[in-house]
ModelCIF file with pLDDT and N, C-alpha, C, O atoms, coordinates in Angstrom:
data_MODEL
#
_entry.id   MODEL 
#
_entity.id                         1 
_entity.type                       polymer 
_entity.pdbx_number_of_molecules   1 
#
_entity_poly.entity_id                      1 
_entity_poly.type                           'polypeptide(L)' 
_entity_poly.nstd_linkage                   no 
_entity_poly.nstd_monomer                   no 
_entity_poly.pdbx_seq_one_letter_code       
;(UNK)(UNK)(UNK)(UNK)(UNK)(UNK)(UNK)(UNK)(UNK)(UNK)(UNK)(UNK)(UNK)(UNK)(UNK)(UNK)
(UNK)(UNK)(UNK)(UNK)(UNK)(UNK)(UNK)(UNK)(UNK)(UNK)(UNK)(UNK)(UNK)(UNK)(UNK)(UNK)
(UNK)(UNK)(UNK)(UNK)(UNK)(UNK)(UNK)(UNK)(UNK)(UNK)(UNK)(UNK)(UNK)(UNK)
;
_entity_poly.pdbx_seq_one_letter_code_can   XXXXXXXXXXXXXXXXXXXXXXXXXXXXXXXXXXXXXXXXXXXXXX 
_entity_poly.pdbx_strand_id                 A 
#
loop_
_entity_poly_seq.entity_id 
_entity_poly_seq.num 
_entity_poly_seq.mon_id 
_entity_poly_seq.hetero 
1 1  UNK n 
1 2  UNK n 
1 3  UNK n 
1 4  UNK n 
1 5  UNK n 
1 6  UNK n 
1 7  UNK n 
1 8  UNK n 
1 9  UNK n 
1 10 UNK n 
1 11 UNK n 
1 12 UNK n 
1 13 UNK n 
1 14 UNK n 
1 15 UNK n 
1 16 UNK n 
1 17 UNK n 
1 18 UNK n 
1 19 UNK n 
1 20 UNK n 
1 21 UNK n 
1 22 UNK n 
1 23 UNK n 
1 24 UNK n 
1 25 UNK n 
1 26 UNK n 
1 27 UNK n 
1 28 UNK n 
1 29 UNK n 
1 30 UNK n 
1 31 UNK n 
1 32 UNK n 
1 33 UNK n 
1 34 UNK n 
1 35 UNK n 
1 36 UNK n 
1 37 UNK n 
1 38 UNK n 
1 39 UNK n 
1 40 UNK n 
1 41 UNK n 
1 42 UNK n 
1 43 UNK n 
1 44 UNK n 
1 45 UNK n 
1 46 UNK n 
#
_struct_asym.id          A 
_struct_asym.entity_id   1 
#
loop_
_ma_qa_metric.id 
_ma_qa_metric.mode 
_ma_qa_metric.name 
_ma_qa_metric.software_group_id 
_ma_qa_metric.type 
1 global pLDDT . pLDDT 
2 local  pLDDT . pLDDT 
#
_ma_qa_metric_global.metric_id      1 
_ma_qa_metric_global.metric_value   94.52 
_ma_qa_metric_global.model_id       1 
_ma_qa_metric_global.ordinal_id     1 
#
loop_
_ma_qa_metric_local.label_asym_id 
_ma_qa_metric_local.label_comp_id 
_ma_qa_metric_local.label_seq_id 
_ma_qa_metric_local.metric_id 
_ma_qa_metric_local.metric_value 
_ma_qa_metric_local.model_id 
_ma_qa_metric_local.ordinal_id 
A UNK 1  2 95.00 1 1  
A UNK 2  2 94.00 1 2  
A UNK 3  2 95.00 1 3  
A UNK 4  2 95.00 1 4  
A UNK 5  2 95.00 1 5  
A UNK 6  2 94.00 1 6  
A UNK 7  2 91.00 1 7  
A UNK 8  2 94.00 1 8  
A UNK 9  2 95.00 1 9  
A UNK 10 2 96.00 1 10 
A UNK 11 2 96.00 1 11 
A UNK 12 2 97.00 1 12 
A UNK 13 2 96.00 1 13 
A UNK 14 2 96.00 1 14 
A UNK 15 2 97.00 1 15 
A UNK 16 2 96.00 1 16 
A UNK 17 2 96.00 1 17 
A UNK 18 2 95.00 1 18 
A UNK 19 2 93.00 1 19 
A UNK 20 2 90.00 1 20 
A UNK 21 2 86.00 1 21 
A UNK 22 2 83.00 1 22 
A UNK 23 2 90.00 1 23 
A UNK 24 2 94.00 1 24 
A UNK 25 2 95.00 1 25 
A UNK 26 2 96.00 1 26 
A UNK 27 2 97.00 1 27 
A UNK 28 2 96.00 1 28 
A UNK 29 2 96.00 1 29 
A UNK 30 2 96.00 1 30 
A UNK 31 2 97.00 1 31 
A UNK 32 2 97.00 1 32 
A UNK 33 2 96.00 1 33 
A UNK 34 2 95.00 1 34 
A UNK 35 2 95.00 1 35 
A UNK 36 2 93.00 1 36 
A UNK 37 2 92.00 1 37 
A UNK 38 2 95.00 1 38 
A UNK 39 2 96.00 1 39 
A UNK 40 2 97.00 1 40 
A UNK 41 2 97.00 1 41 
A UNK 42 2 97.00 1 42 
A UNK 43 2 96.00 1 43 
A UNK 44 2 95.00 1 44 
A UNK 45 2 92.00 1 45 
A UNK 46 2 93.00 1 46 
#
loop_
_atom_site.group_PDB 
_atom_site.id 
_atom_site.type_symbol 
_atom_site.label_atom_id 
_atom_site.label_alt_id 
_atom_site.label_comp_id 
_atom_site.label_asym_id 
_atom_site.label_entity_id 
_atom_site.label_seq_id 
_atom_site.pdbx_PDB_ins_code 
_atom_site.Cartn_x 
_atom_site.Cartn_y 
_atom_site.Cartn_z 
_atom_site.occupancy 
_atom_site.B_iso_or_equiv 
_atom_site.pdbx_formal_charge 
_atom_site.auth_seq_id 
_atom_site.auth_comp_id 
_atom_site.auth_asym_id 
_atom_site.auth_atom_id 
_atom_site.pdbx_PDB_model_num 
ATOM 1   N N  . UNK A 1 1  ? -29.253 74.506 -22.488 1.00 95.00 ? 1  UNK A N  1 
ATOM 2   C CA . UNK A 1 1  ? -29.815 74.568 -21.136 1.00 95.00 ? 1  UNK A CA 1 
ATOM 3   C C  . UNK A 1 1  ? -30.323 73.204 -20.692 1.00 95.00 ? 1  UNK A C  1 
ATOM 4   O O  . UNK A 1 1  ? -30.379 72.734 -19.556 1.00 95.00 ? 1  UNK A O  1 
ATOM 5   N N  . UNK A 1 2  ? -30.612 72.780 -21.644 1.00 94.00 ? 2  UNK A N  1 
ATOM 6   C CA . UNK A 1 2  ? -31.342 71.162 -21.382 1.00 94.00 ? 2  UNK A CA 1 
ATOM 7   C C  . UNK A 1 2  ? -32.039 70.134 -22.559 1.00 94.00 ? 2  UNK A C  1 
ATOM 8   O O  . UNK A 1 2  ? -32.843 70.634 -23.345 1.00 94.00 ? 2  UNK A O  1 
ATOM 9   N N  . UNK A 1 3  ? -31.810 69.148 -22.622 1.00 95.00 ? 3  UNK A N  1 
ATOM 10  C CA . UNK A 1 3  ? -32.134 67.977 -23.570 1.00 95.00 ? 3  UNK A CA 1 
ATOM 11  C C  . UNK A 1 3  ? -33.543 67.289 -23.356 1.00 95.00 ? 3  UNK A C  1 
ATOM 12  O O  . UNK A 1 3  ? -33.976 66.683 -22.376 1.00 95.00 ? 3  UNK A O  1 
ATOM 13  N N  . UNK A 1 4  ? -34.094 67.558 -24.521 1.00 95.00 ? 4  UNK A N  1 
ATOM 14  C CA . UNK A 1 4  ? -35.399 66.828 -23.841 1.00 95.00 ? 4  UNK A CA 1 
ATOM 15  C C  . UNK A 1 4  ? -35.368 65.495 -24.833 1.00 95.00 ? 4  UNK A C  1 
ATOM 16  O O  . UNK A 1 4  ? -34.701 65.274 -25.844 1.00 95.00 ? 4  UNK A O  1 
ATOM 17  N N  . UNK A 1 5  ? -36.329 64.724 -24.160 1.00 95.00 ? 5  UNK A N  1 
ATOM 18  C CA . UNK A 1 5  ? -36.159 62.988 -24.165 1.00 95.00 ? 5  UNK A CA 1 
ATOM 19  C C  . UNK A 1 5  ? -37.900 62.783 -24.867 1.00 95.00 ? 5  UNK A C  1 
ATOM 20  O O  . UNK A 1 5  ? -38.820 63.570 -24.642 1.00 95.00 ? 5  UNK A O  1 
ATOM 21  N N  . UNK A 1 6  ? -37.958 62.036 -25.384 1.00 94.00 ? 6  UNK A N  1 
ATOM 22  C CA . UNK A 1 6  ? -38.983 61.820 -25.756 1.00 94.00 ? 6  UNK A CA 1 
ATOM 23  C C  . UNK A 1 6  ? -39.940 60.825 -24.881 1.00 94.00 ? 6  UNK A C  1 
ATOM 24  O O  . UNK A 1 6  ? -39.229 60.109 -24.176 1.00 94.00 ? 6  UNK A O  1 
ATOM 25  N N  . UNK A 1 7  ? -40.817 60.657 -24.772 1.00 91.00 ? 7  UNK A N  1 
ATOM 26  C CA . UNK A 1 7  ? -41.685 60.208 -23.247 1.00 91.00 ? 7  UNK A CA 1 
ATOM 27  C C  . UNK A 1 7  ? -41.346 59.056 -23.141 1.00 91.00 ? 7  UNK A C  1 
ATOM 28  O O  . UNK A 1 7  ? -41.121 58.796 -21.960 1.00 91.00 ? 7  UNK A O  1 
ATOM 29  N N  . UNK A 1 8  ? -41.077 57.567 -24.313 1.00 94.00 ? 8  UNK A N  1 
ATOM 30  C CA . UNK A 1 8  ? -40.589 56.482 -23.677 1.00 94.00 ? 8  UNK A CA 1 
ATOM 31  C C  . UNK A 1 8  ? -38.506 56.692 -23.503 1.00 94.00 ? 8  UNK A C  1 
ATOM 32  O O  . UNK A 1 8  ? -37.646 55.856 -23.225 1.00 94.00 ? 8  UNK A O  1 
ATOM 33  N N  . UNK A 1 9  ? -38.449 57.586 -23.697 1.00 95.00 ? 9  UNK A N  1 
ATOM 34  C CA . UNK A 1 9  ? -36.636 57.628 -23.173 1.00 95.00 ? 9  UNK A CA 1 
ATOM 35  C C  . UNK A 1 9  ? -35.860 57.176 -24.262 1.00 95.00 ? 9  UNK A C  1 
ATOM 36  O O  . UNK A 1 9  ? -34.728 56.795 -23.966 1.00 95.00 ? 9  UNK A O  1 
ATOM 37  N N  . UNK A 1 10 ? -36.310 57.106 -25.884 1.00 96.00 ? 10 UNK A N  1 
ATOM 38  C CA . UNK A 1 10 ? -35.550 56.445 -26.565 1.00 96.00 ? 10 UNK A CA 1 
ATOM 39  C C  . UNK A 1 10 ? -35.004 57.398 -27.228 1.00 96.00 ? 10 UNK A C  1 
ATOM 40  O O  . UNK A 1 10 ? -34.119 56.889 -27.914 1.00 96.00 ? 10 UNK A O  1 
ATOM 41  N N  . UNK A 1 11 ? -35.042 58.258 -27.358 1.00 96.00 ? 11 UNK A N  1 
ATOM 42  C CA . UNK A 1 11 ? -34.549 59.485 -28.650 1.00 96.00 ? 11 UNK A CA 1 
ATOM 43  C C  . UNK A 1 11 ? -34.688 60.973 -28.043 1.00 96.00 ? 11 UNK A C  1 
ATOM 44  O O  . UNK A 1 11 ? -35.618 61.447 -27.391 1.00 96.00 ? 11 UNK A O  1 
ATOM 45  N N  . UNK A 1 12 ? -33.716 61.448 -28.377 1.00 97.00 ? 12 UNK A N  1 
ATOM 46  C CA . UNK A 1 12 ? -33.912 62.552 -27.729 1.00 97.00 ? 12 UNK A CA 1 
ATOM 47  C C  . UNK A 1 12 ? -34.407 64.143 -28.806 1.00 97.00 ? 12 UNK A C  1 
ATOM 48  O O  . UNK A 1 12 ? -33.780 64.479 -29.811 1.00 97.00 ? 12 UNK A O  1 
ATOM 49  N N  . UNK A 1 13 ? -35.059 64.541 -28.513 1.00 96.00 ? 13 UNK A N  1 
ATOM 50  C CA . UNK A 1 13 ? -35.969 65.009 -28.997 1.00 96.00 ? 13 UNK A CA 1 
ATOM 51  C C  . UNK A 1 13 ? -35.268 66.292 -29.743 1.00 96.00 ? 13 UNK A C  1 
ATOM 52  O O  . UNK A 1 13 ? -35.471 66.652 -30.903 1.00 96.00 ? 13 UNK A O  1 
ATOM 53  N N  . UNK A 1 14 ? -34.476 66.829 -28.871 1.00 96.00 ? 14 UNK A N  1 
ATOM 54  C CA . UNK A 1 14 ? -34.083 68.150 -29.308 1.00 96.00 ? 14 UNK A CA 1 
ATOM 55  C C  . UNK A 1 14 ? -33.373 69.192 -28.070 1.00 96.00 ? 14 UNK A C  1 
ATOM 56  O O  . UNK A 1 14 ? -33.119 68.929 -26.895 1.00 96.00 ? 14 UNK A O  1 
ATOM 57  N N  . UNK A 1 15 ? -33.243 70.030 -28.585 1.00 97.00 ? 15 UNK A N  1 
ATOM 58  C CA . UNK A 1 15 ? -32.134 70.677 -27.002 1.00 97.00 ? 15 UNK A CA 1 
ATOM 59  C C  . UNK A 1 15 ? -32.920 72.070 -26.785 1.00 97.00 ? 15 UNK A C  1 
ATOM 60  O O  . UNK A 1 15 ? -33.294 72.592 -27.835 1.00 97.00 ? 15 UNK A O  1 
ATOM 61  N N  . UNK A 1 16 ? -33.175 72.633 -25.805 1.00 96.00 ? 16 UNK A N  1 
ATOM 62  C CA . UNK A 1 16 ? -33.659 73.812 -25.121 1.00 96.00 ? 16 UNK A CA 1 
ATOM 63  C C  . UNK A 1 16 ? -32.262 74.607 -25.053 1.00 96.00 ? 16 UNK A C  1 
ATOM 64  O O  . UNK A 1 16 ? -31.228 74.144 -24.572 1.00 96.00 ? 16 UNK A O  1 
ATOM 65  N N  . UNK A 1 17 ? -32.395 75.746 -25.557 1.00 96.00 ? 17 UNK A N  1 
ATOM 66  C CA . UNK A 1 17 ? -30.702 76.454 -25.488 1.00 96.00 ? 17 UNK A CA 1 
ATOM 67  C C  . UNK A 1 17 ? -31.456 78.159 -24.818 1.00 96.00 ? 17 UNK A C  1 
ATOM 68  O O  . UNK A 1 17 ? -32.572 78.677 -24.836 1.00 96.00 ? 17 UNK A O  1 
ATOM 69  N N  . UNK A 1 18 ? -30.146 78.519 -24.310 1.00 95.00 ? 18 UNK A N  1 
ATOM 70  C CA . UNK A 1 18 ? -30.901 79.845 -23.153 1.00 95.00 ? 18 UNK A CA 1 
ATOM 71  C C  . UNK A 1 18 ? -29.790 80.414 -24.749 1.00 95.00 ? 18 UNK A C  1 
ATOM 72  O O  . UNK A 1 18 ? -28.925 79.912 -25.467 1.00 95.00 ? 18 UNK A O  1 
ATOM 73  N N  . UNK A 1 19 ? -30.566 81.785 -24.620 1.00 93.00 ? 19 UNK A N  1 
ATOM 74  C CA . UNK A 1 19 ? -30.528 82.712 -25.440 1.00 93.00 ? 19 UNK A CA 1 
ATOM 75  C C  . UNK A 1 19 ? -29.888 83.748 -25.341 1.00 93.00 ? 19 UNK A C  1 
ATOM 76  O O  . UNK A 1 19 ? -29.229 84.394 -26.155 1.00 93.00 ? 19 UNK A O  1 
ATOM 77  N N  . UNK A 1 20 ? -30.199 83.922 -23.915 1.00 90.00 ? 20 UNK A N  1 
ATOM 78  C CA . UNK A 1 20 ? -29.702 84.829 -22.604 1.00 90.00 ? 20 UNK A CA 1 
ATOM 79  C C  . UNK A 1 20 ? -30.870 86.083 -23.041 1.00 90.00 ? 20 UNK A C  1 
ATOM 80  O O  . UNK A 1 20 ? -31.971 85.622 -23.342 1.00 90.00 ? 20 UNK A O  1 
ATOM 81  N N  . UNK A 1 21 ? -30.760 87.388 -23.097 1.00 86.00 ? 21 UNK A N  1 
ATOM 82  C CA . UNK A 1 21 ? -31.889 87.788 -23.510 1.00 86.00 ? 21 UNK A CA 1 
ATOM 83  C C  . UNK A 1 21 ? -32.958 88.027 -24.559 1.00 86.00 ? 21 UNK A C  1 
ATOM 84  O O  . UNK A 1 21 ? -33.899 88.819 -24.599 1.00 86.00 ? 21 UNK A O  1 
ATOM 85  N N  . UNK A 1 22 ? -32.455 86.957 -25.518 1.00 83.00 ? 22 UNK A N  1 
ATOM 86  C CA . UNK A 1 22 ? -33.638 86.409 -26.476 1.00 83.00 ? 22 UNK A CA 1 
ATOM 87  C C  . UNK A 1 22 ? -34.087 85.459 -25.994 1.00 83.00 ? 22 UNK A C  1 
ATOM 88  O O  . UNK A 1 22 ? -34.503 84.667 -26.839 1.00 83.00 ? 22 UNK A O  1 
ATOM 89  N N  . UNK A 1 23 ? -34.243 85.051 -24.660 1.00 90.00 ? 23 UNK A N  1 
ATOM 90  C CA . UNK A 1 23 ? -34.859 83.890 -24.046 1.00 90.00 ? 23 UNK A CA 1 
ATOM 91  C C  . UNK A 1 23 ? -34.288 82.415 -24.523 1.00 90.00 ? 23 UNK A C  1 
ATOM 92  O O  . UNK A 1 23 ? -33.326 82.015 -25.180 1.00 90.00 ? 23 UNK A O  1 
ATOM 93  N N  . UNK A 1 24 ? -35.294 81.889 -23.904 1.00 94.00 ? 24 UNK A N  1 
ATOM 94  C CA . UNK A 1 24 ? -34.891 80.382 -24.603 1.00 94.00 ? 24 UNK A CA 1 
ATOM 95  C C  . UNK A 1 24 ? -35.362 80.086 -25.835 1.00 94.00 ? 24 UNK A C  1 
ATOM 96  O O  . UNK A 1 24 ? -36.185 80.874 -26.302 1.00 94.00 ? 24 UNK A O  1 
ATOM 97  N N  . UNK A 1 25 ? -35.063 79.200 -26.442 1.00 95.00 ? 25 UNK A N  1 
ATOM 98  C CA . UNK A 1 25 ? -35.111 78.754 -27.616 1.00 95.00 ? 25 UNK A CA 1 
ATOM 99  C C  . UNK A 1 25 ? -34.895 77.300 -27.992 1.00 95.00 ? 25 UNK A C  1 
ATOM 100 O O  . UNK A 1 25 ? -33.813 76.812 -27.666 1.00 95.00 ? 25 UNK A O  1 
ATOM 101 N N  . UNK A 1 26 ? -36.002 76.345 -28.797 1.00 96.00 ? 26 UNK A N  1 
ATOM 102 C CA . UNK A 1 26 ? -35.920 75.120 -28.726 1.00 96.00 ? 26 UNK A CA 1 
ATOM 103 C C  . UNK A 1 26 ? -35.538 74.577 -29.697 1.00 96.00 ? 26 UNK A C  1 
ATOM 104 O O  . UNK A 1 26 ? -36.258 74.739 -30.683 1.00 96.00 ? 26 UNK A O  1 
ATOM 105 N N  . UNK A 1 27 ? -34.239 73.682 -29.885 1.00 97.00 ? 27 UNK A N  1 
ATOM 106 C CA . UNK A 1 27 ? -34.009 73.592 -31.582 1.00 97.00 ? 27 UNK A CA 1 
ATOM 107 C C  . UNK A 1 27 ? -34.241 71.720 -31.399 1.00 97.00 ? 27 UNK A C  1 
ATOM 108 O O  . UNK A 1 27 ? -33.810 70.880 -30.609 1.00 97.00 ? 27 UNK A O  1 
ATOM 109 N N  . UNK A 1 28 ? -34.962 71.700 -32.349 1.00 96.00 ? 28 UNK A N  1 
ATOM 110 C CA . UNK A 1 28 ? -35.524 69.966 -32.966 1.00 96.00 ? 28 UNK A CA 1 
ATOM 111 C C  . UNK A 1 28 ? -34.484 69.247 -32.771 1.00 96.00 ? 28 UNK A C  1 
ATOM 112 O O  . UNK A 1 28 ? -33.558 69.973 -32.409 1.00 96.00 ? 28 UNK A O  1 
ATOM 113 N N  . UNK A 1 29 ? -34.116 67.907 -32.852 1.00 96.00 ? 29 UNK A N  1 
ATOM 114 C CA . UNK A 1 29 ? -33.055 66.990 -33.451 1.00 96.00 ? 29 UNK A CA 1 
ATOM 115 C C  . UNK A 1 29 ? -32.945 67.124 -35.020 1.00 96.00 ? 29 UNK A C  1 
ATOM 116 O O  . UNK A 1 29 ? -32.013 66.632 -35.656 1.00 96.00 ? 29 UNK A O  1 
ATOM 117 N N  . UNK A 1 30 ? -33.876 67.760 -35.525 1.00 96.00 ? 30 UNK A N  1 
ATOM 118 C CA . UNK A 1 30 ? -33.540 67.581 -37.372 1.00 96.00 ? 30 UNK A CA 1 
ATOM 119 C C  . UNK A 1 30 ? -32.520 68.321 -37.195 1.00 96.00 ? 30 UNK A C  1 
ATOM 120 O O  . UNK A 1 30 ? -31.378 67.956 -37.473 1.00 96.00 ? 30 UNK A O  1 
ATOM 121 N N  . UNK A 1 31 ? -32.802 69.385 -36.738 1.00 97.00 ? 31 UNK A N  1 
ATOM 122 C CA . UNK A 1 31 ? -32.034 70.873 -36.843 1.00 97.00 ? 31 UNK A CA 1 
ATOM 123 C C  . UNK A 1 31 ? -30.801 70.882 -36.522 1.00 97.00 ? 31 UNK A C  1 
ATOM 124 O O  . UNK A 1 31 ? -30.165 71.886 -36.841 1.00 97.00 ? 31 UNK A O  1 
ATOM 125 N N  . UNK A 1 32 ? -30.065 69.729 -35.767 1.00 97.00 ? 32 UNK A N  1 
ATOM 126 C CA . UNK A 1 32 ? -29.180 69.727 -34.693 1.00 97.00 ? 32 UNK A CA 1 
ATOM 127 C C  . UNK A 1 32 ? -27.525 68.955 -35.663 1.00 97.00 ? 32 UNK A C  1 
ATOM 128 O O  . UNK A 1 32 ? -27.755 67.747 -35.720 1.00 97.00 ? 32 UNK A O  1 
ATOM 129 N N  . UNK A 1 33 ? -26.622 69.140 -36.104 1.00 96.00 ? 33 UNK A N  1 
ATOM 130 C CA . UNK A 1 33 ? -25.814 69.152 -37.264 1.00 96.00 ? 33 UNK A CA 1 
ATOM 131 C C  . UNK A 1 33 ? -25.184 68.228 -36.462 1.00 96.00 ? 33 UNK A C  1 
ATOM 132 O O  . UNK A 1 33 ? -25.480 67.044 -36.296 1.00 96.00 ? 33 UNK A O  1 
ATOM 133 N N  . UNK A 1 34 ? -24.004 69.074 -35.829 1.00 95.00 ? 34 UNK A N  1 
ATOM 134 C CA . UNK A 1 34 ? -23.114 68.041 -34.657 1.00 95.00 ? 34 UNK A CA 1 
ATOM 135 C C  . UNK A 1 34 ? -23.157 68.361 -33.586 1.00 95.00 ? 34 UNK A C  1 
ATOM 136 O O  . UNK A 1 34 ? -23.170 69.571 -33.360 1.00 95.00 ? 34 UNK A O  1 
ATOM 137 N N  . UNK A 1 35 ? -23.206 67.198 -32.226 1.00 95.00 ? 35 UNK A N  1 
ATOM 138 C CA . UNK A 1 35 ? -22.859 67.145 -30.879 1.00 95.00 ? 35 UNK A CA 1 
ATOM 139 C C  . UNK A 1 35 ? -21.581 66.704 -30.485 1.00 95.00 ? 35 UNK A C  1 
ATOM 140 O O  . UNK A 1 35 ? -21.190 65.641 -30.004 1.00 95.00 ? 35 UNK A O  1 
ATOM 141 N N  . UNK A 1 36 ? -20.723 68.297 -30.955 1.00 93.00 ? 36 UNK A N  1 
ATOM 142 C CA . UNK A 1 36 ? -19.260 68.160 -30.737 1.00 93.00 ? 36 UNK A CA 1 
ATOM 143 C C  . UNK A 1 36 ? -18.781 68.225 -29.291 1.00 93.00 ? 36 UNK A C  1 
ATOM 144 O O  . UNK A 1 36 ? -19.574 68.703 -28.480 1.00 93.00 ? 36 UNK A O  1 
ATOM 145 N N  . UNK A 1 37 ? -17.489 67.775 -28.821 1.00 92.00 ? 37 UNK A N  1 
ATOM 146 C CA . UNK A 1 37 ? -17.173 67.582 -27.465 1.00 92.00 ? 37 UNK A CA 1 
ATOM 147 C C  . UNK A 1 37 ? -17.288 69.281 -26.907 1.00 92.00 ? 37 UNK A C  1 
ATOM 148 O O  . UNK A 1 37 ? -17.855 69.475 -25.831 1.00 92.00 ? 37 UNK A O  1 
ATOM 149 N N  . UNK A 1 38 ? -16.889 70.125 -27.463 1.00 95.00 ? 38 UNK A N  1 
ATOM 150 C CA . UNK A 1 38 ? -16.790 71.423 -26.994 1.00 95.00 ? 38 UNK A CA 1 
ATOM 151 C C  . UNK A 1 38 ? -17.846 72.500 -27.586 1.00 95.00 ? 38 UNK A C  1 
ATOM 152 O O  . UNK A 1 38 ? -17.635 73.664 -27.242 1.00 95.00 ? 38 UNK A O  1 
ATOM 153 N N  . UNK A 1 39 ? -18.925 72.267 -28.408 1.00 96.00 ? 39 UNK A N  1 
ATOM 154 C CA . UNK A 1 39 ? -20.064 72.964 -29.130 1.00 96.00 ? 39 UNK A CA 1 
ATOM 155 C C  . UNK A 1 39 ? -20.739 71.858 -29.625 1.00 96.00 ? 39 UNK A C  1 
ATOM 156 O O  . UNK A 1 39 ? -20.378 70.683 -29.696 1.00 96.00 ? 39 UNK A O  1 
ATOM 157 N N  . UNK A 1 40 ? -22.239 72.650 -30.109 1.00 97.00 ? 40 UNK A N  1 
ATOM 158 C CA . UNK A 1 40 ? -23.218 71.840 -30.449 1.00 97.00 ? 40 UNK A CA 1 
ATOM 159 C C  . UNK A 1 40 ? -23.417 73.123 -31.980 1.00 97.00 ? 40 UNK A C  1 
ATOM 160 O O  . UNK A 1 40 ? -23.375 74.353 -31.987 1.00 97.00 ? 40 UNK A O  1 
ATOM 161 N N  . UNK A 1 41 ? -23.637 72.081 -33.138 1.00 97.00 ? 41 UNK A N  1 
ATOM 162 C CA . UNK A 1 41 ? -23.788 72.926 -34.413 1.00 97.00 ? 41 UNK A CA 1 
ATOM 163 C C  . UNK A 1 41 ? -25.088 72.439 -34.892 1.00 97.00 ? 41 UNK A C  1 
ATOM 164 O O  . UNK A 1 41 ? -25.476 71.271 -34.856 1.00 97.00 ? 41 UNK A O  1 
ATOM 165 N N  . UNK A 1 42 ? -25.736 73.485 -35.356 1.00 97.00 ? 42 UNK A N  1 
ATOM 166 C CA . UNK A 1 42 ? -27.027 73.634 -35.547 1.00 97.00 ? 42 UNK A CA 1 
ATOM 167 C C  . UNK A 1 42 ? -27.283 74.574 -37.074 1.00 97.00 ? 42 UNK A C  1 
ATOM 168 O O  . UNK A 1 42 ? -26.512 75.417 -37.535 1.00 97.00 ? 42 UNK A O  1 
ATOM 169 N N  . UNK A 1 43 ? -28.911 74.015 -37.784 1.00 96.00 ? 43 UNK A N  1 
ATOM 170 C CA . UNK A 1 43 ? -28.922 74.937 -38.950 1.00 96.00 ? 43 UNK A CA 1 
ATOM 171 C C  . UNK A 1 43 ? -29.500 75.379 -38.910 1.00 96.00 ? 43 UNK A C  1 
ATOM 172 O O  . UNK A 1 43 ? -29.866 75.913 -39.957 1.00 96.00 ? 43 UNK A O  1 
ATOM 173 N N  . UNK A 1 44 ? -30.404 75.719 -37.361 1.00 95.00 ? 44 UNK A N  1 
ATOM 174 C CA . UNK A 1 44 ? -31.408 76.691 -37.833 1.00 95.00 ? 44 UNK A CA 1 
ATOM 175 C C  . UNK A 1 44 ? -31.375 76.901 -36.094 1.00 95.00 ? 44 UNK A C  1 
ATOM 176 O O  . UNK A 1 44 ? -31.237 75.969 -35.302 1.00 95.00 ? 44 UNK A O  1 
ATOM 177 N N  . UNK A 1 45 ? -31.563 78.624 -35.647 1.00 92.00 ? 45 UNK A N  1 
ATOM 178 C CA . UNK A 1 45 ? -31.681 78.585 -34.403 1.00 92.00 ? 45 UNK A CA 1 
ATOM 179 C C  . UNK A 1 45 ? -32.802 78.248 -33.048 1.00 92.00 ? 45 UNK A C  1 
ATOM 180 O O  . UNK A 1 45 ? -32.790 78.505 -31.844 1.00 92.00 ? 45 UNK A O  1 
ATOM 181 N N  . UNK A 1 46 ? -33.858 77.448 -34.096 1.00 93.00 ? 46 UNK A N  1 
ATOM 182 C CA . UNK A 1 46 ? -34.991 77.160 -33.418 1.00 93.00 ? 46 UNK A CA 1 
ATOM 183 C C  . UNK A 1 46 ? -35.439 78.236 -32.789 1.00 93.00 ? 46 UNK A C  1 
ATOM 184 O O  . UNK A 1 46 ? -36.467 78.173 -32.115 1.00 93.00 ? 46 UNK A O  1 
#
């Protein structure tokens, strides 16, 4: 749903993902495996 940035803009923090009705859900950059062209792989669903 959206990328959040860390307050000076250098790193990005982690991704906000919609759940759809498990709501949203925020997964870290640790958590975040690959930012593939067509999916994003993750090890834990935040």
């Amino acid at each position: 749903a959206q990328a959040a940035l860390s307050d000076d803009l250098r790193r990005m923090d982690g991704l906000w993902v919609d759940a759809g009705l498990g709501g949203a859900r925020f997964v870290p950059s640790e958590a975040i495996e690959v930012l593939g062209a067509v999916s994003v792989t993750v090890d834990a669903p935040g």
